[in-house]
Protein backbone atom coordinates (compact mmCIF):
# COMPACT_ATOMS: atom_id res chain seq x y z
CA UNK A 1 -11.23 -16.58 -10.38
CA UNK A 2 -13.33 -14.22 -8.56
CA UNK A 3 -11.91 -12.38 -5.88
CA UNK A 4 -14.93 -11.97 -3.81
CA UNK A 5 -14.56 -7.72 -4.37
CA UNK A 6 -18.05 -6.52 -5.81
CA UNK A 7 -19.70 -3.79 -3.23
CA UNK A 8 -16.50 -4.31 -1.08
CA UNK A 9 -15.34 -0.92 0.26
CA UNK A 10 -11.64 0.00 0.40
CA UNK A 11 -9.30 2.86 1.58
CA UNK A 12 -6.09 3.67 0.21
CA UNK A 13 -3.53 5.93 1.27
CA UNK A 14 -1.77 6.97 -1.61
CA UNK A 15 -4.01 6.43 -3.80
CA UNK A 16 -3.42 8.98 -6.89
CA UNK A 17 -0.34 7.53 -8.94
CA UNK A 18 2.10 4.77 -9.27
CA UNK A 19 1.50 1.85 -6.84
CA UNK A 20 -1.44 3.41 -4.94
CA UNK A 21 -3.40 4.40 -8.29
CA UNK A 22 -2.99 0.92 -9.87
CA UNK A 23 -3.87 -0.83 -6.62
CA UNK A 24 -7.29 1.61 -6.99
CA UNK A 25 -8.20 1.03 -10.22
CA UNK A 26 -7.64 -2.56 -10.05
CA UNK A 27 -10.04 -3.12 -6.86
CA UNK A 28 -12.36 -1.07 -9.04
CA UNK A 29 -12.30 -3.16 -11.85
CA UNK A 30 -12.98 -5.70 -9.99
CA UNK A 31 -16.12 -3.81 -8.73
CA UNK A 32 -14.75 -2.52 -4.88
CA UNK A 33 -15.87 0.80 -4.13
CA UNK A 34 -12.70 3.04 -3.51
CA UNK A 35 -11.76 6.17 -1.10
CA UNK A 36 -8.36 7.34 -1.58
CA UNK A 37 -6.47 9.94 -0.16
CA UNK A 38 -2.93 12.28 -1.05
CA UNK A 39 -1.35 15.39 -1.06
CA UNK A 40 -2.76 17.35 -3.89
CA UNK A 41 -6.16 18.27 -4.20
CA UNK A 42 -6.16 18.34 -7.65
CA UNK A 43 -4.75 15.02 -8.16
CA UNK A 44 -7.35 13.39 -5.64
CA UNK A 45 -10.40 14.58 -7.64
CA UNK A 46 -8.86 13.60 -11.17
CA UNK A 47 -8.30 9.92 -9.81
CA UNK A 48 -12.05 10.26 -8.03
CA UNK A 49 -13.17 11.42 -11.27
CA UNK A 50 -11.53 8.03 -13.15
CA UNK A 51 -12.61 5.85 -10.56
CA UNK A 52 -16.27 7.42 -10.74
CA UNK A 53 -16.27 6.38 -14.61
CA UNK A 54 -15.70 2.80 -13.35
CA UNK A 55 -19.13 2.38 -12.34
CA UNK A 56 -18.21 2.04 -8.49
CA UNK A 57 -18.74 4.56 -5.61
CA UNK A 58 -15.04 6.82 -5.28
CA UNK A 59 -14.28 9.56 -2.87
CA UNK A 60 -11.30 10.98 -1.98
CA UNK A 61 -9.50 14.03 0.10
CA UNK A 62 -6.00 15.93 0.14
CA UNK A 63 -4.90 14.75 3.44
CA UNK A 64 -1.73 14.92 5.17
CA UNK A 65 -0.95 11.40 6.62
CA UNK A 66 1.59 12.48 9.18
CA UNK A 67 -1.40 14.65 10.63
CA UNK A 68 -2.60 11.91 13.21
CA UNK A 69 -5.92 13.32 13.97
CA UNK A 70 -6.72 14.72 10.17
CA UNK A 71 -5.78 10.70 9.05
CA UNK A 72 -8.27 9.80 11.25
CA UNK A 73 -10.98 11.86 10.58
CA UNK A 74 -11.37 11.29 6.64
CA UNK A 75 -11.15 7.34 7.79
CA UNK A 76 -14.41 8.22 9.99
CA UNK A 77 -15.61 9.82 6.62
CA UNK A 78 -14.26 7.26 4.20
CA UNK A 79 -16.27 5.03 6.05
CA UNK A 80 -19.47 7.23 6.03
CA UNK A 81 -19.65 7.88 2.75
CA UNK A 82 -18.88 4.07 1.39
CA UNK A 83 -20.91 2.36 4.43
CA UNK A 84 -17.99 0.52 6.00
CA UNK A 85 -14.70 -0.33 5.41
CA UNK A 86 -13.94 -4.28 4.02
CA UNK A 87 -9.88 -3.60 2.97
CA UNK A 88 -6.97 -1.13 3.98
CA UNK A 89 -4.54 -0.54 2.44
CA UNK A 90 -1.34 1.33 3.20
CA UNK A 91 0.99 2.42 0.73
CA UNK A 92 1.75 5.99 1.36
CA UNK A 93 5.54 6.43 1.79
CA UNK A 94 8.14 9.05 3.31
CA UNK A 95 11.12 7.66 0.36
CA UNK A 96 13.70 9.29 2.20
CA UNK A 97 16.53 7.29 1.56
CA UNK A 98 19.04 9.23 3.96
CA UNK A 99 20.04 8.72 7.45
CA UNK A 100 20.00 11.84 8.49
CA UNK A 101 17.85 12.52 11.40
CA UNK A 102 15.55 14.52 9.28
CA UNK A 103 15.10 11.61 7.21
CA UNK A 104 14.57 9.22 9.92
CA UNK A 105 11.88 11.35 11.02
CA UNK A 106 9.98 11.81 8.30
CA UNK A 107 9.96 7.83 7.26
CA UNK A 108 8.55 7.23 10.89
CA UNK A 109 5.55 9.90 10.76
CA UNK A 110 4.46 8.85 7.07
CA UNK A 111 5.68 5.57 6.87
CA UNK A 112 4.92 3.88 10.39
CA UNK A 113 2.93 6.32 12.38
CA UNK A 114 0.71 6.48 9.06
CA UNK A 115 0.12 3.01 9.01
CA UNK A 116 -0.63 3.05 12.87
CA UNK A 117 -2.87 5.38 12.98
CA UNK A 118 -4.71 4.34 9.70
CA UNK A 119 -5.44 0.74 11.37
CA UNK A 120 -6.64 2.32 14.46
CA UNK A 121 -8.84 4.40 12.48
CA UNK A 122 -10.34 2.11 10.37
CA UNK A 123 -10.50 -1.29 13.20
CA UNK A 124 -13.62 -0.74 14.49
CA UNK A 125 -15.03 -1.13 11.03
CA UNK A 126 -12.68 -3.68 10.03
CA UNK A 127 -14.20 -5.62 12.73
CA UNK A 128 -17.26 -4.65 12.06
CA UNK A 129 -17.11 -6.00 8.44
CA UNK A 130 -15.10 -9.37 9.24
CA UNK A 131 -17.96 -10.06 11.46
CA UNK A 132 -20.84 -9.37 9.22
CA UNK A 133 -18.90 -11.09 6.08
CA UNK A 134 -15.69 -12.91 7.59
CA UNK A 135 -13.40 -11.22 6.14
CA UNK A 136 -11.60 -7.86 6.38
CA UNK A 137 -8.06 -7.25 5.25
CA UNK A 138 -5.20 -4.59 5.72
CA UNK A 139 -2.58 -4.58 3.42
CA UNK A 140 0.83 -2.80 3.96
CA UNK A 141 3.19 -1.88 0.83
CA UNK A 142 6.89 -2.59 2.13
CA UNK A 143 9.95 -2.90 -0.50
CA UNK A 144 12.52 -5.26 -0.42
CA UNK A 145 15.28 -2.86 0.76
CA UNK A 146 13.49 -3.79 4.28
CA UNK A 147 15.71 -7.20 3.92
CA UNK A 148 18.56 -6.16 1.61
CA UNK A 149 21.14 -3.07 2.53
CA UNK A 150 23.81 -1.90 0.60
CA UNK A 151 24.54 1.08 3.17
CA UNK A 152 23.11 2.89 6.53
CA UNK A 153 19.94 5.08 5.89
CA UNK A 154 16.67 5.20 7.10
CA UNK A 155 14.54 4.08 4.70
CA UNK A 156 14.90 0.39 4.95
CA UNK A 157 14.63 0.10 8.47
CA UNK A 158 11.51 1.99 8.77
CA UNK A 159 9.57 -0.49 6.07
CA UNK A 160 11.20 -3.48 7.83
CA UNK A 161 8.94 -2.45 10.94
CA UNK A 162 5.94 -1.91 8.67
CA UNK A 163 6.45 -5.68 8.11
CA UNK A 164 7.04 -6.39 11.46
CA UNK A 165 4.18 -4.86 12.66
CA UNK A 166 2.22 -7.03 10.13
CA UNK A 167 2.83 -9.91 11.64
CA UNK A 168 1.71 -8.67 15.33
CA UNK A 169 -1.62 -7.29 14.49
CA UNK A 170 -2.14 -10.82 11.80
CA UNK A 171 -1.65 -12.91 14.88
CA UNK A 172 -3.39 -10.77 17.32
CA UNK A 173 -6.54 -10.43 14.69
CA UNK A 174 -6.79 -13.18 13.23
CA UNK A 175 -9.34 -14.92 15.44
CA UNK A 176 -11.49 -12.23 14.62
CA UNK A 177 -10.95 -13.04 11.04
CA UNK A 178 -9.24 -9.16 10.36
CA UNK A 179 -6.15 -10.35 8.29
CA UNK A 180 -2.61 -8.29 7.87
CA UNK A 181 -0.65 -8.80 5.06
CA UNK A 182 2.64 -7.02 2.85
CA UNK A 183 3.49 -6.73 -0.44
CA UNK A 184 7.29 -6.01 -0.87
CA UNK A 185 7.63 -4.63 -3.99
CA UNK A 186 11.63 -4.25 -6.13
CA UNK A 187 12.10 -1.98 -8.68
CA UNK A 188 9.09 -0.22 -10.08
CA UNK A 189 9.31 2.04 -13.18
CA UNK A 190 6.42 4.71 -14.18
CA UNK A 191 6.61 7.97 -15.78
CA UNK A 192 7.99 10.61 -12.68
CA UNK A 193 8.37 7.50 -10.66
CA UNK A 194 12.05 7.79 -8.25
CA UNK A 195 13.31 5.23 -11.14
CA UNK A 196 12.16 7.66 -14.08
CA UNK A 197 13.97 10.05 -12.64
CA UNK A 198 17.07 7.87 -11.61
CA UNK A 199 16.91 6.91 -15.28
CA UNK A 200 16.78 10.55 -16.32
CA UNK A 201 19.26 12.09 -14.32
CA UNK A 202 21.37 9.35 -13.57
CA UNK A 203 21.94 6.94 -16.07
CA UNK A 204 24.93 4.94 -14.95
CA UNK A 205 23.53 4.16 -11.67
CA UNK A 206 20.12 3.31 -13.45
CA UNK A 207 22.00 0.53 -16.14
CA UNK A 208 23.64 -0.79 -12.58
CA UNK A 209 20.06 -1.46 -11.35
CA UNK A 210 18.69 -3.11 -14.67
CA UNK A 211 22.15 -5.47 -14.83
CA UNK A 212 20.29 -6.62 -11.47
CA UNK A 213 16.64 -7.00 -12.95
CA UNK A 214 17.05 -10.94 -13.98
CA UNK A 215 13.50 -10.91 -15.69
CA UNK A 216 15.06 -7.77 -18.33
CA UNK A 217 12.52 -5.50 -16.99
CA UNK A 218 11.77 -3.46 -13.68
CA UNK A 219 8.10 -4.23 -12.13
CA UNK A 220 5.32 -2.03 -13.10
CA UNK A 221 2.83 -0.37 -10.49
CA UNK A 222 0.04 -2.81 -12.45
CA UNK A 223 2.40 -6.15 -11.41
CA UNK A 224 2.00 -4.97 -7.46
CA UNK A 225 -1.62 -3.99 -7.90
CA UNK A 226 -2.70 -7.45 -9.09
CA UNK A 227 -0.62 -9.30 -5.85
CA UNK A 228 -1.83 -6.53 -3.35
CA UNK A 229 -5.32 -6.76 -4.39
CA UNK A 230 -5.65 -10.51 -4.06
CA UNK A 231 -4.14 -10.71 -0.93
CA UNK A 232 -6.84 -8.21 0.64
CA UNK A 233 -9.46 -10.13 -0.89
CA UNK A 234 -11.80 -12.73 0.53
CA UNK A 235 -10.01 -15.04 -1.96
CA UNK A 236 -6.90 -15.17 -0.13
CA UNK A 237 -9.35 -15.03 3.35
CA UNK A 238 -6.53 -17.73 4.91
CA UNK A 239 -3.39 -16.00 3.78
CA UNK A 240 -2.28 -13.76 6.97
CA UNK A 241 0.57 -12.41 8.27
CA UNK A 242 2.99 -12.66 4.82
CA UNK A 243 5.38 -10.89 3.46
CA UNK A 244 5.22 -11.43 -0.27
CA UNK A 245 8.18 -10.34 -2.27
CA UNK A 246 7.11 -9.07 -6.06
CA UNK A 247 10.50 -7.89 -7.69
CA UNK A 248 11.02 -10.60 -10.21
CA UNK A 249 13.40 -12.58 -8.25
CA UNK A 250 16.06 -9.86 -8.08
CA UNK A 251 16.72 -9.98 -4.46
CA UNK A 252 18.66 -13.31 -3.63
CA UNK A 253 17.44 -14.16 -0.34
CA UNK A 254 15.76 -17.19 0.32
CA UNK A 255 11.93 -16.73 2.17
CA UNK A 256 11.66 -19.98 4.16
């Protein structure tokens, strides 16, 4: 099938390992031209550098998503550099699992207010693009702990309003063809990935998590790439305001 992606331009946050690096180098396999953004310098221009080697235009910054007005200028500059922005995607995350206020506050300045302000950034030429092409996408990466809780904290909450607020902007944009979507991944293992490490340094309550995995395996950044990147492209240009699940059917709840 082609996906509709060559000389597309897309912006990821978190774009320089795990999730946000697979999601990357899949839309530039598939011929997308890429900005990406993260913490470390260092790690931005590596993943530039591989992306570069793909044969597609790449740029990327050290940028600090909770900074509002920094966010929003390298989105002015994303879009510069790659001559418009076809697909967002957000994917950048707090992970602070505790419900402490500290933690709370974090997950709502990276998780939500990133996402916010991302959008608001990058509309104009969202709109810009759905009307020259009709299409443009934004993609959210939730998890399933946004539906499934085993005790208070507030990590689930916070992605439960990224999906939320999905759903709003899909139905608000969607006769301007600018589509919202999430991809709620389970359990994803990579090397210095949070299950690496629960594997590493805490092995009993890693086995507990694989007893759960009913496919034998935990998801791999690669598995969410491949359903993030065909829901922000034209292929899927009538699929809008979803919340699609990818954890190998380990959560039980039923998505009517």
């Amino acid at each position: 099938m082609d996906l509709g992606l060559k000389g597309k331009n897309a912006v990821i946050l978190g774009g320089t390992r795990g999730i946000g690096r697979a999601i990357a180098d899949t839309l530039a396999a598939e011929g997308a031209n890429v900005a990406i953004c993260a913490r470390k310098a260092d790690q931005v221009a590596e993943a530039v550098a591989d992306l570069k080697k793909m044969g597609v235009k790449a740029t990327g910054a050290a940028v600090d998503i909770m900074d509002g007005p920094a966010l929003t200028a390298w989105i002015e500059a994303a879009a510069a550099e790659l001559g418009g922005i076809d697909i967002l995607v957000s994917n950048a995350g707090a992970m602070a699992v505790g419900n402490d206020a500290a933690s709370w506050e974090q997950n709502f300045k990276l998780d939500v207010m990133g996402m916010v302000n991302a959008f608001e950034a990058a509309k104009p030429h969202l709109l810009k693009a759905a009307e020259t092409h009709g299409d443009a996408s934004f993609t959210i990466i939730s998890t399933v702990s946004a539906a499934e809780s085993d005790s208070a904290g507030a990590y689930g909450p916070m992605k439960a309003a990224l999906i939320h607020q999905a759903k709003g902007l899909a139905r608000q944009y969607a006769p301007q063809h600018v589509r919202a979507n999430v991809v709620s991944p389970g359990a994803i293992y990579f090397k210095d990935g949070v299950w690496n490490m629960v594997e590493t340094h805490m092995p009993d309550r890693f086995k507990a998590m694989m007893d759960r995995m009913v496919m034998g395996r935990m998801g791999t950044p690669d598995d969410i790439a491949r359903a993030t990147v065909f829901l922000a492209s034209p292929a899927s240009c009538y699929t809008t305001g979803v919340n699609l699940v990818v954890d190998g059917a380990a959560s039980r709840r039923v998505n009517f």
